[in-house]
PDB file of N, CA and C in Angstrom:
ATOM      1  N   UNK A   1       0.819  -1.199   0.000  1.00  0.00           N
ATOM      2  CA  UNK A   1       0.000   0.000   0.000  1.00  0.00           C
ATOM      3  C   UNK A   1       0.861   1.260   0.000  1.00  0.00           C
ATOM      4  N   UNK A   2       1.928   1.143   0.821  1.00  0.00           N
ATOM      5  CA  UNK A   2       3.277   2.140   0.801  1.00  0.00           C
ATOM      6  C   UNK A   2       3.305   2.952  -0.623  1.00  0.00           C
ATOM      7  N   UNK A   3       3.463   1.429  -1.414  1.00  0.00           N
ATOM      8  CA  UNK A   3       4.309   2.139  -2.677  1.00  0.00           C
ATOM      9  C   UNK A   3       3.324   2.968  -3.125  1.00  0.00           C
ATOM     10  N   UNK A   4       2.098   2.027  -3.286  1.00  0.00           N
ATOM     11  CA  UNK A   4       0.969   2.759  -4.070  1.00  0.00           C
ATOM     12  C   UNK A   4       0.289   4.035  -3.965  1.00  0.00           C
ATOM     13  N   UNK A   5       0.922   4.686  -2.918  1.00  0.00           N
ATOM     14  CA  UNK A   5       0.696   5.856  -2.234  1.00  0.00           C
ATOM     15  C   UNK A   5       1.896   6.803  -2.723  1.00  0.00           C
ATOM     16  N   UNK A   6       3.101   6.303  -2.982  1.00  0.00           N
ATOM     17  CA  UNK A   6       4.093   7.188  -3.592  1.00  0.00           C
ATOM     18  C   UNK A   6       3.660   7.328  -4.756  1.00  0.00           C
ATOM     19  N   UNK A   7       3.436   6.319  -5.552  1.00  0.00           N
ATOM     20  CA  UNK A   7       3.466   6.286  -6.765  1.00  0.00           C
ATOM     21  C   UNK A   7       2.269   7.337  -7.300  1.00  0.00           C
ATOM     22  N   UNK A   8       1.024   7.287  -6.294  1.00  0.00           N
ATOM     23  CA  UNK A   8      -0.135   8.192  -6.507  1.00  0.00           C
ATOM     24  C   UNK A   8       0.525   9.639  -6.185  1.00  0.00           C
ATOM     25  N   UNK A   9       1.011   9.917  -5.078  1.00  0.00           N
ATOM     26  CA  UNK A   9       1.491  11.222  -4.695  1.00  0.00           C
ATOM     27  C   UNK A   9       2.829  11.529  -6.054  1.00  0.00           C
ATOM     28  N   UNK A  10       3.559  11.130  -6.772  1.00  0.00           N
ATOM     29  CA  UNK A  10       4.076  11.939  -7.635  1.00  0.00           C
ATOM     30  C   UNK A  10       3.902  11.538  -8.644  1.00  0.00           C
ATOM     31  N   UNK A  11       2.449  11.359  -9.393  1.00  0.00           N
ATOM     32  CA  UNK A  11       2.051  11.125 -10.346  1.00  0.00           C
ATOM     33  C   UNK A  11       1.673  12.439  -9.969  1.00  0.00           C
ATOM     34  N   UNK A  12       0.492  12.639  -9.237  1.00  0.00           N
ATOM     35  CA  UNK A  12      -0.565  14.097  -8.948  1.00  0.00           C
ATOM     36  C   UNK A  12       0.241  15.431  -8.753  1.00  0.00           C
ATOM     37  N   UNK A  13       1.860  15.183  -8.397  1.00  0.00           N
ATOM     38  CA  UNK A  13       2.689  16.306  -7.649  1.00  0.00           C
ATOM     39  C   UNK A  13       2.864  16.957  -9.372  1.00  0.00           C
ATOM     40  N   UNK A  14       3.587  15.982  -9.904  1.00  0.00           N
ATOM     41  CA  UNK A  14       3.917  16.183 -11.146  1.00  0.00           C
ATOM     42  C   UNK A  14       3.166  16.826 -11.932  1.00  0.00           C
ATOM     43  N   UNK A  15       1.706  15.865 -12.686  1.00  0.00           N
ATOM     44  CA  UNK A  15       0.965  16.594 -13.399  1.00  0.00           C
ATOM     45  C   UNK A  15       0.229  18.391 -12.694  1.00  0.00           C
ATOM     46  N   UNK A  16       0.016  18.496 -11.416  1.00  0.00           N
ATOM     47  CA  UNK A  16       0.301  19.393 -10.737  1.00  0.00           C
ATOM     48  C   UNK A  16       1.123  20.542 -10.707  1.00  0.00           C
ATOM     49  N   UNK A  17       2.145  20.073 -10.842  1.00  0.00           N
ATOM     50  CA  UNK A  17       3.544  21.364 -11.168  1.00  0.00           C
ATOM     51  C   UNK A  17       3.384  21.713 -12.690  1.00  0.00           C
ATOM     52  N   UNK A  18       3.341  20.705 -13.002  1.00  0.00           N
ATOM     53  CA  UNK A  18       3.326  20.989 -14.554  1.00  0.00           C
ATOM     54  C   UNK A  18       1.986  21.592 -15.678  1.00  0.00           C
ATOM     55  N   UNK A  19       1.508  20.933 -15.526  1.00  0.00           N
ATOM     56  CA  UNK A  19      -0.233  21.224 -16.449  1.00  0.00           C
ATOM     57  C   UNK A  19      -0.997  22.055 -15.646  1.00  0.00           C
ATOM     58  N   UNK A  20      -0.835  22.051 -14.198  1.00  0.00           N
ATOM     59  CA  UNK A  20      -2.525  23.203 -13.797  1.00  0.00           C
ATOM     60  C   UNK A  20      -1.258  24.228 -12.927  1.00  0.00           C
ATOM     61  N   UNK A  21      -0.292  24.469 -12.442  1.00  0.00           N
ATOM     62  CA  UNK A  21       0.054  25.045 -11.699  1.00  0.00           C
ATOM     63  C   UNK A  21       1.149  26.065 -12.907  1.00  0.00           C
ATOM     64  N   UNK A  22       1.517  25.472 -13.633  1.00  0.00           N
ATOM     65  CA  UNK A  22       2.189  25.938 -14.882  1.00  0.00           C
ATOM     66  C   UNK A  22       3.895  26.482 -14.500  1.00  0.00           C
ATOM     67  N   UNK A  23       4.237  26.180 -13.293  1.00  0.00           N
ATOM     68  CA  UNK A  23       5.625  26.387 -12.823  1.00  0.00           C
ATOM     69  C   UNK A  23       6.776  26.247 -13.915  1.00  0.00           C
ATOM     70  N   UNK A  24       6.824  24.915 -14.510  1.00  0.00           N
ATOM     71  CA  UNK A  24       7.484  24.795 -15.661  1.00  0.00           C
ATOM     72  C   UNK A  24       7.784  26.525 -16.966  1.00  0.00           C
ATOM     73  N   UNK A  25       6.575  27.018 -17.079  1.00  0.00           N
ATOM     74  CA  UNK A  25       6.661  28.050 -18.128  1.00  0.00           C
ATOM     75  C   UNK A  25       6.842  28.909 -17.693  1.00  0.00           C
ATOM     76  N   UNK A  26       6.617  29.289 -16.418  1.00  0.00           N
ATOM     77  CA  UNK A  26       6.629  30.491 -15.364  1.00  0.00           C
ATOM     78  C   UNK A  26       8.348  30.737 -15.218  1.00  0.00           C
ATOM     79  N   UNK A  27       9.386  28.994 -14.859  1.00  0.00           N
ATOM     80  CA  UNK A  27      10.910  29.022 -15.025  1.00  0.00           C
ATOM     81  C   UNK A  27      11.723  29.423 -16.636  1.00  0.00           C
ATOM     82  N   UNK A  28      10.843  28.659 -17.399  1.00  0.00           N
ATOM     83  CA  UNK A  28      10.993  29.033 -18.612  1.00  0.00           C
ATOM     84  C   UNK A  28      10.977  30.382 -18.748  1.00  0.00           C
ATOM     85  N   UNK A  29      10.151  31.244 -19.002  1.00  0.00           N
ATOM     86  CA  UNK A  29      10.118  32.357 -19.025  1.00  0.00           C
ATOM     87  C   UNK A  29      11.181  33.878 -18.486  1.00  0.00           C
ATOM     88  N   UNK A  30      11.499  33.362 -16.876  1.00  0.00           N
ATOM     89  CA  UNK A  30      12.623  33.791 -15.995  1.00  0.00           C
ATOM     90  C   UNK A  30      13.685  33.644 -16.637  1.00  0.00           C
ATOM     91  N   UNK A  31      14.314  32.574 -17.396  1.00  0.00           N
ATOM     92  CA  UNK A  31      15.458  31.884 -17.682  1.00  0.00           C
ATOM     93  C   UNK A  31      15.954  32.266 -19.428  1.00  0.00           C
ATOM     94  N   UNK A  32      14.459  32.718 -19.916  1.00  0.00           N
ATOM     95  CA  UNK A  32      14.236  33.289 -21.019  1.00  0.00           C
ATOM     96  C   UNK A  32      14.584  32.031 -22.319  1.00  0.00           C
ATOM     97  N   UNK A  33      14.144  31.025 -22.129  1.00  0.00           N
ATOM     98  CA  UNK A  33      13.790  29.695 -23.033  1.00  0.00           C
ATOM     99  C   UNK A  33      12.457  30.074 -23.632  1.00  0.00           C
ATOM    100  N   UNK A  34      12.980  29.776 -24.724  1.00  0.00           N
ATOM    101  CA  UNK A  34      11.847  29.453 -25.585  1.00  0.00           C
ATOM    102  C   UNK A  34      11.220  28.435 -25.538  1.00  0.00           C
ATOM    103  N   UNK A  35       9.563  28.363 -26.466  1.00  0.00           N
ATOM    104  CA  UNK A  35       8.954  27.305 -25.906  1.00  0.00           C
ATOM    105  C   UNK A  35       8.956  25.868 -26.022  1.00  0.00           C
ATOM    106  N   UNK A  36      10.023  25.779 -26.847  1.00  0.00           N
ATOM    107  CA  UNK A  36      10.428  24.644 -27.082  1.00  0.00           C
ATOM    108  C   UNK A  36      11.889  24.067 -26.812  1.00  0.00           C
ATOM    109  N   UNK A  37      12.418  24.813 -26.235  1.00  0.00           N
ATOM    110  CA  UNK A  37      13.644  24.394 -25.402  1.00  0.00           C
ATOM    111  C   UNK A  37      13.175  23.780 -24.144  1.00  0.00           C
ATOM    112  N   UNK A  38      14.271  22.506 -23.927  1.00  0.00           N
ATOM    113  CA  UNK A  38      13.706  21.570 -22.841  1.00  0.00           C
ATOM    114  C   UNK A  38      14.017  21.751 -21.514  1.00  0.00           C
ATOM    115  N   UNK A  39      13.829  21.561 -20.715  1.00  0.00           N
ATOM    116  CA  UNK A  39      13.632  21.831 -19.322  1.00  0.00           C
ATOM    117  C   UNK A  39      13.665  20.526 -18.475  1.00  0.00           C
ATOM    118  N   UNK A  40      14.469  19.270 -18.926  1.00  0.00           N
ATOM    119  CA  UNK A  40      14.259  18.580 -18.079  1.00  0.00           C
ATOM    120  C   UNK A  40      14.901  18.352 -16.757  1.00  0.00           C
ATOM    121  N   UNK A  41      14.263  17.899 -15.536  1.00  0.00           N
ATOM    122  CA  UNK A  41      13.258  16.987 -16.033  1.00  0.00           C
ATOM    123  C   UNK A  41      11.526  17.719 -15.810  1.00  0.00           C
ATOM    124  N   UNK A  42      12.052  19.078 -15.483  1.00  0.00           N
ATOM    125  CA  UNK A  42      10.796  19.722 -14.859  1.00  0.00           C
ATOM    126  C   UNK A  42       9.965  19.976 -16.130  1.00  0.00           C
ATOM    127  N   UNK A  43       9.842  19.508 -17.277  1.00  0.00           N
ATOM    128  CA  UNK A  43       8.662  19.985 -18.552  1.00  0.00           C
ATOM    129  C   UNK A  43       8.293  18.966 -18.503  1.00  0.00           C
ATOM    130  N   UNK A  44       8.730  17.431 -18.013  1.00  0.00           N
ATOM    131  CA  UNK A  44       8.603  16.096 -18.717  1.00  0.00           C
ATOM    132  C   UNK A  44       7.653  15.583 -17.622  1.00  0.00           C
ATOM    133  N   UNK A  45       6.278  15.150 -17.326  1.00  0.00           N
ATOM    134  CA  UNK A  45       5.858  14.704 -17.071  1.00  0.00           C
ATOM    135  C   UNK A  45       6.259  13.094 -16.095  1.00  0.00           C
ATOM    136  N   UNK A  46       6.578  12.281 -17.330  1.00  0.00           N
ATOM    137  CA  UNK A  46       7.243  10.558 -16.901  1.00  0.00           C
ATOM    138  C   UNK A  46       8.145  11.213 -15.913  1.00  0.00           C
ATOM    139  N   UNK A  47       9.320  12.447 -16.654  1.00  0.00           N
ATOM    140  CA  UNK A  47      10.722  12.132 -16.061  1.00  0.00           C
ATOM    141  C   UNK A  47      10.689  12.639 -14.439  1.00  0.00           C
ATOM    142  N   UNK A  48       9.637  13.721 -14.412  1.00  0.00           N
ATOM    143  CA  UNK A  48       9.561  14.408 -13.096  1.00  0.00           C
ATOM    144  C   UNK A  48       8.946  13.634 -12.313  1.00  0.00           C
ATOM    145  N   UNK A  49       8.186  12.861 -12.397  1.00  0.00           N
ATOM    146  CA  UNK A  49       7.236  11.647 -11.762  1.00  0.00           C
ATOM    147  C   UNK A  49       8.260  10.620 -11.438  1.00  0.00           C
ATOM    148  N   UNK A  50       9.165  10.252 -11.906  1.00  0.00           N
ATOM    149  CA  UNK A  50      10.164   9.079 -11.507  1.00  0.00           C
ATOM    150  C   UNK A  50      10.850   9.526 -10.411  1.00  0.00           C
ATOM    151  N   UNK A  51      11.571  11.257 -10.887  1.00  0.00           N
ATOM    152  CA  UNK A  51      12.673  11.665  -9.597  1.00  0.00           C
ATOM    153  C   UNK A  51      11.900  12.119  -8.773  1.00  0.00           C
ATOM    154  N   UNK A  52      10.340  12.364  -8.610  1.00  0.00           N
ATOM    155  CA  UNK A  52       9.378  12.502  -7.279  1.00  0.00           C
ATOM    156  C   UNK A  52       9.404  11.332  -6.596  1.00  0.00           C
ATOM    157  N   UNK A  53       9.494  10.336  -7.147  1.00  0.00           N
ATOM    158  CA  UNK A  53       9.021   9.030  -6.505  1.00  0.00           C
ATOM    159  C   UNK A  53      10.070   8.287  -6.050  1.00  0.00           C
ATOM    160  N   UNK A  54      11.349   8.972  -6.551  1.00  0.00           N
ATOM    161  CA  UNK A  54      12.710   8.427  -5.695  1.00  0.00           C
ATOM    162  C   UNK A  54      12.327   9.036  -4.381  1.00  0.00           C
ATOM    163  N   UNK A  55      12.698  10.274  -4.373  1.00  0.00           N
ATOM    164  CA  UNK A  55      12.722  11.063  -3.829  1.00  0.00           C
ATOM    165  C   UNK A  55      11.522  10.577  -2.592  1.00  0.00           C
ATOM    166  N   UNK A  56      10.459  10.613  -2.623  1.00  0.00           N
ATOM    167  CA  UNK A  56       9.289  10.466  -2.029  1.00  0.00           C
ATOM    168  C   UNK A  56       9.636   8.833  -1.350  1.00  0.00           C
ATOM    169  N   UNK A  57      10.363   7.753  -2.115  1.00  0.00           N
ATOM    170  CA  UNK A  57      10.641   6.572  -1.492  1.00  0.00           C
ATOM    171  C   UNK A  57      11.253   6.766  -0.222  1.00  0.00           C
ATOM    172  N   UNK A  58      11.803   7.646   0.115  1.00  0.00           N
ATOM    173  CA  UNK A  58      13.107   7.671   0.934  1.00  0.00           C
ATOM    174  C   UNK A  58      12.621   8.607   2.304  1.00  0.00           C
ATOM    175  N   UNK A  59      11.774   8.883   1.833  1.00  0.00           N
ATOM    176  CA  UNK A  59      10.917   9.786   2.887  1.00  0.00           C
ATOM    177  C   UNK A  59      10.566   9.190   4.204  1.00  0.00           C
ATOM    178  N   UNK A  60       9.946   9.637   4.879  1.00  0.00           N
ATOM    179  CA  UNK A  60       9.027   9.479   6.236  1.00  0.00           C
ATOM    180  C   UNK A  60       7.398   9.088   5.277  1.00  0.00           C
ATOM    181  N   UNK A  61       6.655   8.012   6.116  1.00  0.00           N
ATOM    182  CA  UNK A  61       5.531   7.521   5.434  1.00  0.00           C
ATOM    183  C   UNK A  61       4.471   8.877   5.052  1.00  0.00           C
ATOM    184  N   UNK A  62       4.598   9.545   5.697  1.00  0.00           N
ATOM    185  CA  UNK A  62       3.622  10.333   6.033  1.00  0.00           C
ATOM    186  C   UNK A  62       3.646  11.580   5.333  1.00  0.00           C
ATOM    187  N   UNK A  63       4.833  12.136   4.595  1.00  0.00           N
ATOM    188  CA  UNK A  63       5.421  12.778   3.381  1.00  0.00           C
ATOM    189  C   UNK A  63       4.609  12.367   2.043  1.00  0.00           C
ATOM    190  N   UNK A  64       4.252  11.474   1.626  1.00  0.00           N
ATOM    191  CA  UNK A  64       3.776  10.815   0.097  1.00  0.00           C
ATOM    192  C   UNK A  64       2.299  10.519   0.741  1.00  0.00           C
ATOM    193  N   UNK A  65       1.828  10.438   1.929  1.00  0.00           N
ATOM    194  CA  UNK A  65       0.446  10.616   2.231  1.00  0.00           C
ATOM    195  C   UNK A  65      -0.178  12.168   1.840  1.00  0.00           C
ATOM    196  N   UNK A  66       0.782  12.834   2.828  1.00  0.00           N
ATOM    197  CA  UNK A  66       0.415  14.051   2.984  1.00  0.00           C
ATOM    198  C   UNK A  66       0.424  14.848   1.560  1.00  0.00           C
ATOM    199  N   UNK A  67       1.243  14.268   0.343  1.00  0.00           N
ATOM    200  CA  UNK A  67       1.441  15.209  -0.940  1.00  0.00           C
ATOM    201  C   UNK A  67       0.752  14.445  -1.823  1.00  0.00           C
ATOM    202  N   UNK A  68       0.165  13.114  -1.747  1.00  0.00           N
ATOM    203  CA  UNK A  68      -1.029  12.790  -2.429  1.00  0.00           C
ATOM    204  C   UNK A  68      -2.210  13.396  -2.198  1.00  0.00           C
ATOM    205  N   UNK A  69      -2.586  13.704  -1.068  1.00  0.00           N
ATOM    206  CA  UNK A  69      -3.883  14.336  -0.410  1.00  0.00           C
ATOM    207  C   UNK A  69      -3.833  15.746  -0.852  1.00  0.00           C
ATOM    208  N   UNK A  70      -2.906  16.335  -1.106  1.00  0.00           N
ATOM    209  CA  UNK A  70      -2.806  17.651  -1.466  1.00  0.00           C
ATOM    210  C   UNK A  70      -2.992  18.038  -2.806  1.00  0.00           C
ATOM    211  N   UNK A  71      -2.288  17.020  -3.342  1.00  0.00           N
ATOM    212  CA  UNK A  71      -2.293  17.184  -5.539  1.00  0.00           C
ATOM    213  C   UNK A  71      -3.514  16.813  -5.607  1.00  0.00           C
ATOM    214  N   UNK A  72      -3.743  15.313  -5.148  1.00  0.00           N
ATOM    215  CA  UNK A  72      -4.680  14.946  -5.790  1.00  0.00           C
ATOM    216  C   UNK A  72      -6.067  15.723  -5.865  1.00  0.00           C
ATOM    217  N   UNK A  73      -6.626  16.491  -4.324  1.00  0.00           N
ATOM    218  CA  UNK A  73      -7.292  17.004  -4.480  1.00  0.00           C
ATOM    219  C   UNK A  73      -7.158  18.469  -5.313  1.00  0.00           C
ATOM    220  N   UNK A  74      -6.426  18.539  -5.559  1.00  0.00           N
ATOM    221  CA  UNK A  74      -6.152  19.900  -6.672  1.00  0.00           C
ATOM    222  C   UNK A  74      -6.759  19.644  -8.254  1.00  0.00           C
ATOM    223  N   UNK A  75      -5.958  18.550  -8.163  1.00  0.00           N
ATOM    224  CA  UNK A  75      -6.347  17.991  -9.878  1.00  0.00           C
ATOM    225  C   UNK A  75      -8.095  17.837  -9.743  1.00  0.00           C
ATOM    226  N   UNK A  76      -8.495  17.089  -9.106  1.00  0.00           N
ATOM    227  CA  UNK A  76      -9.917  17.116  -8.837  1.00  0.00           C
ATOM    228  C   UNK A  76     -10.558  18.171  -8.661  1.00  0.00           C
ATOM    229  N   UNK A  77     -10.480  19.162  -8.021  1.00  0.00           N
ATOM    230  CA  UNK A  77     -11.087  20.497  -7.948  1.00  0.00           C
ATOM    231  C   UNK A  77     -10.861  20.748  -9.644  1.00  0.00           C
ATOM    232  N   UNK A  78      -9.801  20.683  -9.946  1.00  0.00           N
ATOM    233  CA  UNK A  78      -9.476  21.569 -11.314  1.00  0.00           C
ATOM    234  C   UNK A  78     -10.517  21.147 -12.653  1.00  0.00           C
ATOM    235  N   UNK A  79     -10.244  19.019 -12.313  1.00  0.00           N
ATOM    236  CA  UNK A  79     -11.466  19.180 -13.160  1.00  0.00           C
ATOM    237  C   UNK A  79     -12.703  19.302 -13.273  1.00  0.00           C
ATOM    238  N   UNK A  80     -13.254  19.560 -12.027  1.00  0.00           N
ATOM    239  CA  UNK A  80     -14.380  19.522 -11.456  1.00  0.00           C
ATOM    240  C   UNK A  80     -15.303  21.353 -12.135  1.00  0.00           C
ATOM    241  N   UNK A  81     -14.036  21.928 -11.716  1.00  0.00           N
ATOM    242  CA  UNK A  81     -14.643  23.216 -12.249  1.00  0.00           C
ATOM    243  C   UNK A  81     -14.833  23.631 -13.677  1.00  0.00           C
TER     244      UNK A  81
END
């Protein structure tokens, strides 16, 4: 159940940072990249979701609880509205 809880928390962190929170274009922009210059791993969806979920492995249990409960309900509000 552990994993499945990381794996949920930086799936949601990810698409989160990236698609509704728009951080990615916001750095882009600062850094003065164009829109098609890459940014990884922070533009890449898969790639940012893998180094969340290292990252999130190594944690305290209660870290990948607490940041699933947070994205996920974001993404849900988002599509909800």
């Amino acid at each position: 159940m552990d994993k499945l809880i990381i794996i949920v928390a930086s799936i949601s962190f990810s698409y989160y940072f990236i698609n509704i929170a728009g951080i990615t274009f916001w750095i882009k922009r600062k850094l003065n990249y164009t829109r098609w210059q890459r940014l990884k791993p922070f533009d890449c969806l898969t790639c940012l979701s893998v180094w969340v979920a290292v990252i999130l492995f190594f944690m305290p249990a209660i870290a990948p609880e607490f940041i699933a409960t947070i994205f996920l309900s974001g993404i849900i509000a988002n599509n909800i509205k």
